[in-house]
N, C-alpha and C. Protein backbone atom coordinates (compact mmCIF):
# COMPACT_ATOMS: atom_id res chain seq x y z
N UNK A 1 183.58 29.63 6.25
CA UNK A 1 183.46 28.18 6.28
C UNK A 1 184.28 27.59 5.14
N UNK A 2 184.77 26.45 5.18
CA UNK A 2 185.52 25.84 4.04
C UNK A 2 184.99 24.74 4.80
N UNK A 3 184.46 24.04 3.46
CA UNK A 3 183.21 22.80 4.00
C UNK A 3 182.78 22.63 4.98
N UNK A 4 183.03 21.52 6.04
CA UNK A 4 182.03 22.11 7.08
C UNK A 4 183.04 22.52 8.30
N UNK A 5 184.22 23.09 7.80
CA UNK A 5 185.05 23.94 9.04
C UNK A 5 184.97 25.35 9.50
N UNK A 6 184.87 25.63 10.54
CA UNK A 6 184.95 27.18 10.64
C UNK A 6 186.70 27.42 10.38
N UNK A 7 187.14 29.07 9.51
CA UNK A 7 187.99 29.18 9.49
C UNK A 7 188.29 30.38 10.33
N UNK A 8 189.31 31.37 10.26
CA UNK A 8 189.27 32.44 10.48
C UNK A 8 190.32 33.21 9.68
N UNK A 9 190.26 33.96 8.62
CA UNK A 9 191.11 35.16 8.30
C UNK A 9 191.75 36.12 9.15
N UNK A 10 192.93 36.72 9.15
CA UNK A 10 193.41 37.31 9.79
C UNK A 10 194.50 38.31 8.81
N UNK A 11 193.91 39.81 8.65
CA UNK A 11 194.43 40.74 7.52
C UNK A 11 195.27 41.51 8.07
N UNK A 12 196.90 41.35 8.24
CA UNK A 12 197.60 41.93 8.62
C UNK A 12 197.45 43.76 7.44
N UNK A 13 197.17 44.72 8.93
CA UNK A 13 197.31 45.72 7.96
C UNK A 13 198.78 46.67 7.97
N UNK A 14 199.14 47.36 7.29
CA UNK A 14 200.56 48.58 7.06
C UNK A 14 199.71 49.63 6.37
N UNK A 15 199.84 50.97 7.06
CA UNK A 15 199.80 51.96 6.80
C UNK A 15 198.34 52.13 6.03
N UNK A 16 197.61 51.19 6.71
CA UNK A 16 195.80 51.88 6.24
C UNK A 16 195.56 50.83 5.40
N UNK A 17 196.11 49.62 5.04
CA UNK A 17 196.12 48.99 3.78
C UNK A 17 196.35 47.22 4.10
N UNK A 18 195.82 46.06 3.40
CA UNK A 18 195.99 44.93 3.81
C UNK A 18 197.36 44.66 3.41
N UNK A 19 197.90 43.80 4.36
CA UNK A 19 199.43 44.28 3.95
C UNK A 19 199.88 42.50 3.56
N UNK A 20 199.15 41.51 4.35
CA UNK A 20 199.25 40.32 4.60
C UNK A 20 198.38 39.44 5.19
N UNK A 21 198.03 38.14 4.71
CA UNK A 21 196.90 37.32 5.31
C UNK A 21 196.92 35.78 6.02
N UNK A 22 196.58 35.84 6.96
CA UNK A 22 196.96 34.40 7.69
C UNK A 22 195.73 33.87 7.49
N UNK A 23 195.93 32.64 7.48
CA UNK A 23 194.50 31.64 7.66
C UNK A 23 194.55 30.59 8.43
N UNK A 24 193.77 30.07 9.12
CA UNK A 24 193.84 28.65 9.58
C UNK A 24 192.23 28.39 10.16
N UNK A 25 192.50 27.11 10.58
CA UNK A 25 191.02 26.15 11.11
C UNK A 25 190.86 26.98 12.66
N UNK A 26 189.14 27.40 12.62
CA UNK A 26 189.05 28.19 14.24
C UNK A 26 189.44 26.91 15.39
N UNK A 27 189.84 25.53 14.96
CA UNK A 27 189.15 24.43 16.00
C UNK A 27 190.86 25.27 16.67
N UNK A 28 192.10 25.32 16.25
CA UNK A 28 193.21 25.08 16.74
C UNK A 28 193.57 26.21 17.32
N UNK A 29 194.54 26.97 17.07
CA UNK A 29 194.89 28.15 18.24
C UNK A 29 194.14 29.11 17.68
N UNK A 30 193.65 29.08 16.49
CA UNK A 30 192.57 30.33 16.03
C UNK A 30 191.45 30.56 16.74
N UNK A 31 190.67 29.75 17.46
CA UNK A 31 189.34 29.60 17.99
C UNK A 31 189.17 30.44 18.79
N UNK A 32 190.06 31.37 19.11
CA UNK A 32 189.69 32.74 20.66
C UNK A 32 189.63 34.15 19.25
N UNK A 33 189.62 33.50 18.40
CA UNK A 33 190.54 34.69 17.14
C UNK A 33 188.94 35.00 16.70
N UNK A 34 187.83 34.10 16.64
CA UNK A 34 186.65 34.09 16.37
C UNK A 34 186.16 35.46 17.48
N UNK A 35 186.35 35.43 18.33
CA UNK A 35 185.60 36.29 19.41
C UNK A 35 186.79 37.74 19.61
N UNK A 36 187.85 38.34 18.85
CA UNK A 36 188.70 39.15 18.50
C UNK A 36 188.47 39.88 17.26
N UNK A 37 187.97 41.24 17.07
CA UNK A 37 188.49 41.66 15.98
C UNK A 37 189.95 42.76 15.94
N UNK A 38 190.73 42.80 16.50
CA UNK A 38 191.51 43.91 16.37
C UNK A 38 192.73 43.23 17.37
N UNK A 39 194.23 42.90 16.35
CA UNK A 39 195.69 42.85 17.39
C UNK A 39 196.44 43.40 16.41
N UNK A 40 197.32 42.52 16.70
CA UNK A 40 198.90 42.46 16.18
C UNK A 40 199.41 41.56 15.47
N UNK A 41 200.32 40.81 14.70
CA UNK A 41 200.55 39.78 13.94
C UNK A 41 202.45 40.41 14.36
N UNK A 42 202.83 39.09 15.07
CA UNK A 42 204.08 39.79 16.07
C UNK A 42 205.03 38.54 14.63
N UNK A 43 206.21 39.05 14.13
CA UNK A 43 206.60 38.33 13.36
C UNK A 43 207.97 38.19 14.60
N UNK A 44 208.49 36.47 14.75
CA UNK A 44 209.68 36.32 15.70
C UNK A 44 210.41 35.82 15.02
N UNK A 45 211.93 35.85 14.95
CA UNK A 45 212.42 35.25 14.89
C UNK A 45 213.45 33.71 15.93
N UNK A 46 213.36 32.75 15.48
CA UNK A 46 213.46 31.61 16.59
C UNK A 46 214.08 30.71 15.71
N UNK A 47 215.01 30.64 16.24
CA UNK A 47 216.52 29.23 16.05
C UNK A 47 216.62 29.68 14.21
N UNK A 48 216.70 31.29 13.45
CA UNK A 48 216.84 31.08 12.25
C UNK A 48 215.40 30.59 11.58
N UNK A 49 214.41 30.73 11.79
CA UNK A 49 213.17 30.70 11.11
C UNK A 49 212.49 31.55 11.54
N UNK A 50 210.97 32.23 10.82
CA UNK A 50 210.17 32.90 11.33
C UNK A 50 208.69 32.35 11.76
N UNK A 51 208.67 32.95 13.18
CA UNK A 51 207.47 32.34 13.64
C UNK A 51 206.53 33.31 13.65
N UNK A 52 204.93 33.27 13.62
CA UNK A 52 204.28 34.62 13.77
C UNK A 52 203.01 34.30 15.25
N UNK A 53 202.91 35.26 15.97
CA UNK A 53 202.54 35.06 17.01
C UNK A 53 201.60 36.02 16.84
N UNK A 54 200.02 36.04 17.39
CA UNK A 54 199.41 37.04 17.41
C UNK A 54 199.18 37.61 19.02
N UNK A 55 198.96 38.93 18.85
CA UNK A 55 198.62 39.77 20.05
C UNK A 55 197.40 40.51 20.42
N UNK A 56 196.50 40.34 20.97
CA UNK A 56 195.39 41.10 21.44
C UNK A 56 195.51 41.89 23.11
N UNK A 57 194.32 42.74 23.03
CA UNK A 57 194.32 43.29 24.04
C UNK A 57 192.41 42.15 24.77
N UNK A 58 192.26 42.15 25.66
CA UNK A 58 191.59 41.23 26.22
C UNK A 58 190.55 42.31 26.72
N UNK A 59 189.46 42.05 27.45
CA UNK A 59 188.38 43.11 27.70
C UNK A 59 188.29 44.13 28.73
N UNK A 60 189.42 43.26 29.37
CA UNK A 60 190.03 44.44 30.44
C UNK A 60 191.33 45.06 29.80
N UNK A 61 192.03 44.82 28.61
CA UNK A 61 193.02 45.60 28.46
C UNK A 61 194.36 45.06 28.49
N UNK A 62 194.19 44.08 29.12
CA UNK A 62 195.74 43.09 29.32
C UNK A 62 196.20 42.63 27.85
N UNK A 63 197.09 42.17 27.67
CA UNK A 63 197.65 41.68 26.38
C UNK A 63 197.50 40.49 26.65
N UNK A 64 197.54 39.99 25.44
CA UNK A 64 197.40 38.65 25.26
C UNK A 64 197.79 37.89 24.34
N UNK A 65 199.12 36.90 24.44
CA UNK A 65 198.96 36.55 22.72
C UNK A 65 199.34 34.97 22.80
N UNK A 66 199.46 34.43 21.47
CA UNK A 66 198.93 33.50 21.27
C UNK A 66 199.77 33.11 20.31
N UNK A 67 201.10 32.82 20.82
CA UNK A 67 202.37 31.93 20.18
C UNK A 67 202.25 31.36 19.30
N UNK A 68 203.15 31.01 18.35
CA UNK A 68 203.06 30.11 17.68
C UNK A 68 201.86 29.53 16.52
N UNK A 69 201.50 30.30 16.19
CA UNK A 69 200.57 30.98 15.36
C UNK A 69 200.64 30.07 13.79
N UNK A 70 201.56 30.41 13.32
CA UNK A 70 201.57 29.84 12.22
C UNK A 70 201.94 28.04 11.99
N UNK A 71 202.37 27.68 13.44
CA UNK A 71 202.10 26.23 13.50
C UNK A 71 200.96 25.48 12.99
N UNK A 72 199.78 26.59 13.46
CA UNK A 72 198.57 25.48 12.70
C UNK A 72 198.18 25.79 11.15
N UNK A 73 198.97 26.42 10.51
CA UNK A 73 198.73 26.33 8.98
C UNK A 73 198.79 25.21 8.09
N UNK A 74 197.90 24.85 7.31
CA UNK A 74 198.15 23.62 6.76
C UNK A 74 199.23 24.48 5.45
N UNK A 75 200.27 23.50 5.14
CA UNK A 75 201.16 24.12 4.48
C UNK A 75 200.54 24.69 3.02
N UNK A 76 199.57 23.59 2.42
CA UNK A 76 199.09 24.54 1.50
C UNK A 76 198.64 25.69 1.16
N UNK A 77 197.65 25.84 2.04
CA UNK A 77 196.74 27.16 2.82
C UNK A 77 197.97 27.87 2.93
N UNK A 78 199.29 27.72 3.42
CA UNK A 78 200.01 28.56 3.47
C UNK A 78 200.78 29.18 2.49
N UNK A 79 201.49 28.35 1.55
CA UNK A 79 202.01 28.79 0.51
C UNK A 79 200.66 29.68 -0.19
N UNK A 80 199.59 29.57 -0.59
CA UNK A 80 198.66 30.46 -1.30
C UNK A 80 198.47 31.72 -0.70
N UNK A 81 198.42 31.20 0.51
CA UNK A 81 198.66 33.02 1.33
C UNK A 81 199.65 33.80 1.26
N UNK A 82 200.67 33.23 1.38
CA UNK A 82 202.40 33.70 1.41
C UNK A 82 202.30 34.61 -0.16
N UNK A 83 202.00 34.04 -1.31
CA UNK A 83 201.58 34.57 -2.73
C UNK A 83 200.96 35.51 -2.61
N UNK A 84 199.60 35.85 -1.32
CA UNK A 84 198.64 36.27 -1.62
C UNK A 84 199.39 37.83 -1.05
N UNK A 85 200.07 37.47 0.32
CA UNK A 85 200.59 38.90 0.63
C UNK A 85 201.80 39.19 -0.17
N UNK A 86 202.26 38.71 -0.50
CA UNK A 86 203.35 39.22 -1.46
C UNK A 86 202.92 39.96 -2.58
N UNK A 87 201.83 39.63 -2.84
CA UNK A 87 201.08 40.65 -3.85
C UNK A 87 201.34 42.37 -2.84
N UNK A 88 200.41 42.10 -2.06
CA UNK A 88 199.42 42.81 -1.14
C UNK A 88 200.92 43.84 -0.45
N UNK A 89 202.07 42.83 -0.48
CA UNK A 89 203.10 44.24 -0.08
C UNK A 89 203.61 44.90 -1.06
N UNK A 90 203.50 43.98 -2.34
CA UNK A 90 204.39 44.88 -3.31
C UNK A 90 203.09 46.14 -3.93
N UNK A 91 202.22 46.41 -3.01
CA UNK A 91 201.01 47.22 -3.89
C UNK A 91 199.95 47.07 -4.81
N UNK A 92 199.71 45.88 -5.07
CA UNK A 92 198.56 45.73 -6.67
C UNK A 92 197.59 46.35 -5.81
N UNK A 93 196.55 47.04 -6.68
CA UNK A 93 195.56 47.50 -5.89
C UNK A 93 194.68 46.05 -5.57
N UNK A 94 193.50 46.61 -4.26
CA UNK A 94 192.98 45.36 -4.13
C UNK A 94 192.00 44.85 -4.95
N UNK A 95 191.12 45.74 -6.03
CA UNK A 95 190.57 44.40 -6.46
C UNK A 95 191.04 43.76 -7.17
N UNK A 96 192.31 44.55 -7.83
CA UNK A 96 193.03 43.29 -8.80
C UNK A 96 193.64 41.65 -7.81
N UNK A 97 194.19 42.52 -6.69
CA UNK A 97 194.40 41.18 -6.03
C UNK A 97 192.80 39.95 -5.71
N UNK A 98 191.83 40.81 -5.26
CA UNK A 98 190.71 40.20 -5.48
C UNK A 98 190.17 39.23 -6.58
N UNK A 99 190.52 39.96 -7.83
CA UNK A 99 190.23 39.16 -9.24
C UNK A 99 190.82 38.13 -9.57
N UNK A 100 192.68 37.96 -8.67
CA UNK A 100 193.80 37.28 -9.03
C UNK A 100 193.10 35.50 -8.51
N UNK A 101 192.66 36.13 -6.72
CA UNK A 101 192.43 35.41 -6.68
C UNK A 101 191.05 34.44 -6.46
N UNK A 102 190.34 35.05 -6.92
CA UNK A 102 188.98 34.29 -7.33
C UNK A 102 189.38 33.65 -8.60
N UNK A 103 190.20 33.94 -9.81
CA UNK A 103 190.70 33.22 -10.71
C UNK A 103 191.51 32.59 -10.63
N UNK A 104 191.83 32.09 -9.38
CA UNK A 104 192.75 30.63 -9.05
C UNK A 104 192.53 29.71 -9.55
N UNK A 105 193.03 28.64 -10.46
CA UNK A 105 192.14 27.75 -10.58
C UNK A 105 192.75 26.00 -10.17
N UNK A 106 192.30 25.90 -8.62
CA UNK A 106 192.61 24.82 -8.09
C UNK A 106 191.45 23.65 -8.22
N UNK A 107 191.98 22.50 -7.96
CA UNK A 107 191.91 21.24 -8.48
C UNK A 107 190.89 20.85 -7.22
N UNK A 108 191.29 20.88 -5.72
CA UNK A 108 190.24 20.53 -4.42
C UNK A 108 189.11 21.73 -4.28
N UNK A 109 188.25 20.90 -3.71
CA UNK A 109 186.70 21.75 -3.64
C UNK A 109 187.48 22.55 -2.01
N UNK A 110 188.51 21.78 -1.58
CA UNK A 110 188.54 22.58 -0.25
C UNK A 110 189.61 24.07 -0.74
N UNK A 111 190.04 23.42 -1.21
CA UNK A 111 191.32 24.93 -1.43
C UNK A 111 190.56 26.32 -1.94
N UNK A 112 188.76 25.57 -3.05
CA UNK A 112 188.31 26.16 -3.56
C UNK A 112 187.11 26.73 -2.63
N UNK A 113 186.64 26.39 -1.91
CA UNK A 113 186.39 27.29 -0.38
C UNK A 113 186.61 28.15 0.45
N UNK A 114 188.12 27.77 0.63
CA UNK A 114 189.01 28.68 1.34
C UNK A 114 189.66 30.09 0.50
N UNK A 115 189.56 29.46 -0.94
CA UNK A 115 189.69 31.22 -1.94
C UNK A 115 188.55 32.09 -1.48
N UNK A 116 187.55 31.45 -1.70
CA UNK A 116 186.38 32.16 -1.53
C UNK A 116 185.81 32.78 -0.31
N UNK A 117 186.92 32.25 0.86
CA UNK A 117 186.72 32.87 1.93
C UNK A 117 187.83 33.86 1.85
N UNK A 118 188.86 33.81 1.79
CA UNK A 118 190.05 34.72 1.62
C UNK A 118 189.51 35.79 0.17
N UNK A 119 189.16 35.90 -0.38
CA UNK A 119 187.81 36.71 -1.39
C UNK A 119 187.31 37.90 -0.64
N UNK A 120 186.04 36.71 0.48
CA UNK A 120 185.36 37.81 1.20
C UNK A 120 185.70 38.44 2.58
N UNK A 121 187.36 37.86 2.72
CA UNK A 121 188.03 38.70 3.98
C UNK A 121 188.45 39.73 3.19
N UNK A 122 188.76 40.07 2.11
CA UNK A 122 189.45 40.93 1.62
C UNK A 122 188.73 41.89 1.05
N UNK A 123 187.78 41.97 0.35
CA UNK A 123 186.68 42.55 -0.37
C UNK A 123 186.31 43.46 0.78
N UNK A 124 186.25 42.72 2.47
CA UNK A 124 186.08 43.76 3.06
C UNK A 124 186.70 45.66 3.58
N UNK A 125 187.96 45.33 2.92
CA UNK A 125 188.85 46.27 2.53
C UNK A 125 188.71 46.99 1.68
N UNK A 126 187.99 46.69 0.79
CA UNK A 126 187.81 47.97 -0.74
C UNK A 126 187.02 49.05 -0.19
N UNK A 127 187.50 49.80 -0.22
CA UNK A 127 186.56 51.22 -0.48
C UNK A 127 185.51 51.16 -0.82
N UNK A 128 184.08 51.88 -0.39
CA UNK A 128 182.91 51.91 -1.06
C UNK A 128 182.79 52.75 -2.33
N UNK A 129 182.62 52.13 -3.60
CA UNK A 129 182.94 53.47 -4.79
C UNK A 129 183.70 52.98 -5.41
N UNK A 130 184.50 52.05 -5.15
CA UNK A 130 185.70 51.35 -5.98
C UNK A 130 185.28 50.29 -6.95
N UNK A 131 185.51 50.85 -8.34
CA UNK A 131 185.48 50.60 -9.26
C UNK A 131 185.85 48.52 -9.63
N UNK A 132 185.70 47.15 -9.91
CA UNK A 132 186.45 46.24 -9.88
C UNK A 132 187.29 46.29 -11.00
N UNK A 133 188.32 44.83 -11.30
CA UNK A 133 189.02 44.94 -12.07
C UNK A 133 188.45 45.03 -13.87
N UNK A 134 187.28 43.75 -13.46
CA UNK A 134 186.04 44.15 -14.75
C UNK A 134 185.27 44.25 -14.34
N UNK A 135 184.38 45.58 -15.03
CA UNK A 135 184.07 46.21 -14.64
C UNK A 135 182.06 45.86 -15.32
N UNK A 136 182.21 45.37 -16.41
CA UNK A 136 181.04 44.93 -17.25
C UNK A 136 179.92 43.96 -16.12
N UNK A 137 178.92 44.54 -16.08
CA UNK A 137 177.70 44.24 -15.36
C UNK A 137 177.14 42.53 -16.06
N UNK A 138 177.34 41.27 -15.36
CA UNK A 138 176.97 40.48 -15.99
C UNK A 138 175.62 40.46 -15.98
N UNK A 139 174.67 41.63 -15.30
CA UNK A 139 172.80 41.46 -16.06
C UNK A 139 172.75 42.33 -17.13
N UNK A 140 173.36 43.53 -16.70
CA UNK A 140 173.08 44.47 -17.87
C UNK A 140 173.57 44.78 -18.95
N UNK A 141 175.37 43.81 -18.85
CA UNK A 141 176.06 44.10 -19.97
C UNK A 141 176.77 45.66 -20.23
N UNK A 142 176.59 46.09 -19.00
CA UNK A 142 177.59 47.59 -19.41
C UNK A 142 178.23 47.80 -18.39
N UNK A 143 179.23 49.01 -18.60
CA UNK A 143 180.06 49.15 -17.35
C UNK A 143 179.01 49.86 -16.05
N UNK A 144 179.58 49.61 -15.13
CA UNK A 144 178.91 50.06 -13.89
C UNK A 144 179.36 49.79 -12.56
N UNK A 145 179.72 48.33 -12.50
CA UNK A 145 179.88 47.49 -11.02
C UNK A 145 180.75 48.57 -10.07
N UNK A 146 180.55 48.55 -8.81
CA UNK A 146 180.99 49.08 -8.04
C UNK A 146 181.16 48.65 -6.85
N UNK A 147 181.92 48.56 -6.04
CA UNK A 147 181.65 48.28 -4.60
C UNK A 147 181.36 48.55 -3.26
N UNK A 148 180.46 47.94 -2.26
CA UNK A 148 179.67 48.90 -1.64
C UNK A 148 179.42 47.25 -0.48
N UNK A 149 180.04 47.78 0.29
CA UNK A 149 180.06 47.31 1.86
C UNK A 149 180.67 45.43 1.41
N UNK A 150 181.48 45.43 0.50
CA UNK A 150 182.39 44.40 0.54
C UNK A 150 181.18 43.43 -0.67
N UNK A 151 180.57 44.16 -1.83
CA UNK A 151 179.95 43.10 -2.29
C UNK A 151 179.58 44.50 -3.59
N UNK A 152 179.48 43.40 -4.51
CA UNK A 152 179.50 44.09 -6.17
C UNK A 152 178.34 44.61 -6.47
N UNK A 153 178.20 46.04 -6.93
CA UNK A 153 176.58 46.50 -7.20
C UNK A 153 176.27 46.81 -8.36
N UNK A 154 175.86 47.14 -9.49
CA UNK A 154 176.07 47.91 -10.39
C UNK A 154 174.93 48.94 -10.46
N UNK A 155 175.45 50.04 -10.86
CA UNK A 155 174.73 51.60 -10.80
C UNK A 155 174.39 51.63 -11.86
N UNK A 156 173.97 51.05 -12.80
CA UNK A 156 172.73 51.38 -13.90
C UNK A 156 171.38 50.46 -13.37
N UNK A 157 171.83 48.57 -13.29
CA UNK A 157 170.75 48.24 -13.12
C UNK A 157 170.40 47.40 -11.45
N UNK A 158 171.11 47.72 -10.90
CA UNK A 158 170.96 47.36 -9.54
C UNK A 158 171.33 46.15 -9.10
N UNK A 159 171.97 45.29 -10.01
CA UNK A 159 172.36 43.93 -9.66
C UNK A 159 173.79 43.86 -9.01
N UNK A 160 173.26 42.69 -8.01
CA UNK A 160 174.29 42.99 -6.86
C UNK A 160 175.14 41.41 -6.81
N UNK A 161 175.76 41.08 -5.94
CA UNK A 161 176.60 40.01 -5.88
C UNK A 161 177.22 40.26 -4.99
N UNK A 162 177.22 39.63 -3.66
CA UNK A 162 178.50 39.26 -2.98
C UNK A 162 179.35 37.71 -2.82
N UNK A 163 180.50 37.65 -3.03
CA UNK A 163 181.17 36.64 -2.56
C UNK A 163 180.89 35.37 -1.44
């Protein structure tokens, strides 16, 4: 949600790993993307620009995709993403990219929503066992935190946190 919109994340992966992230509002061509977990992110090229089109397989198996994709990005939402995979191809591990960007520090309550959803699309990617970038338990004050089904635990005193 980013105030009272449904959104939808969409985690382009490469080789086992988040490689790149689209976002937009479910109302516009995202809204079939709600009832999809698993395609393609088809990158085209058209008249000298790049367009990205997504691809699913449908419940019988047919393909299906869904042009023009990055038309409904609001440009901001976009440039922060564009940053966000450019991280995400050049390798930072993820919770540093995680930490990067929960420490965004934007000015709209909406941009500041939509981190926090792009947060907990991504978090869902960490490994269970994976250590964060800090690591200090804010109940207990020592190291510990860990991660465990996309949300922060710590193994001395049990305090947890998800996004």
């Amino acid at each position: 949600m980013n105030n009272d919109e449904r959104w939808v994340a969409v985690i382009g992966m490469y080789a086992g790993k988040p490689y790149e992230i689209f976002t937009g509002r479910a109302v516009d061509s995202f809204s079939v993307l709600t009832q999809v977990s698993e395609g393609k992110v088809l990158k085209i090229k058209e008249n000298g620009k790049n367009r990205y089109d997504f691809q699913y397989a449908d419940k019988d198996g047919y393909k299906v995709t869904i042009e023009g994709l990055s038309r409904t990005f609001d440009k901001e939402y976009w440039n922060y993403a564009r940053l966000i995979s450019g991280v995400l191809r050049h390798g930072m591990p993820l919770p540093y990219v995680v930490d990067m960007v929960e420490n965004l520090h934007l000015e709209s309550a909406s941009l500041n929503n939509w981190k926090n959803g792009v947060v907990r699309a991504l978090r869902k990617f960490i490994p269970d066992g994976t250590a964060p970038s800090h690591n200090t338990c804010p109940a207990c004050k020592m190291e510990g935190l860990v991660y465990q089904e996309g949300c922060l635990h710590c193994k001395n005193c049990g305090h947890s946190e998800c996004a």
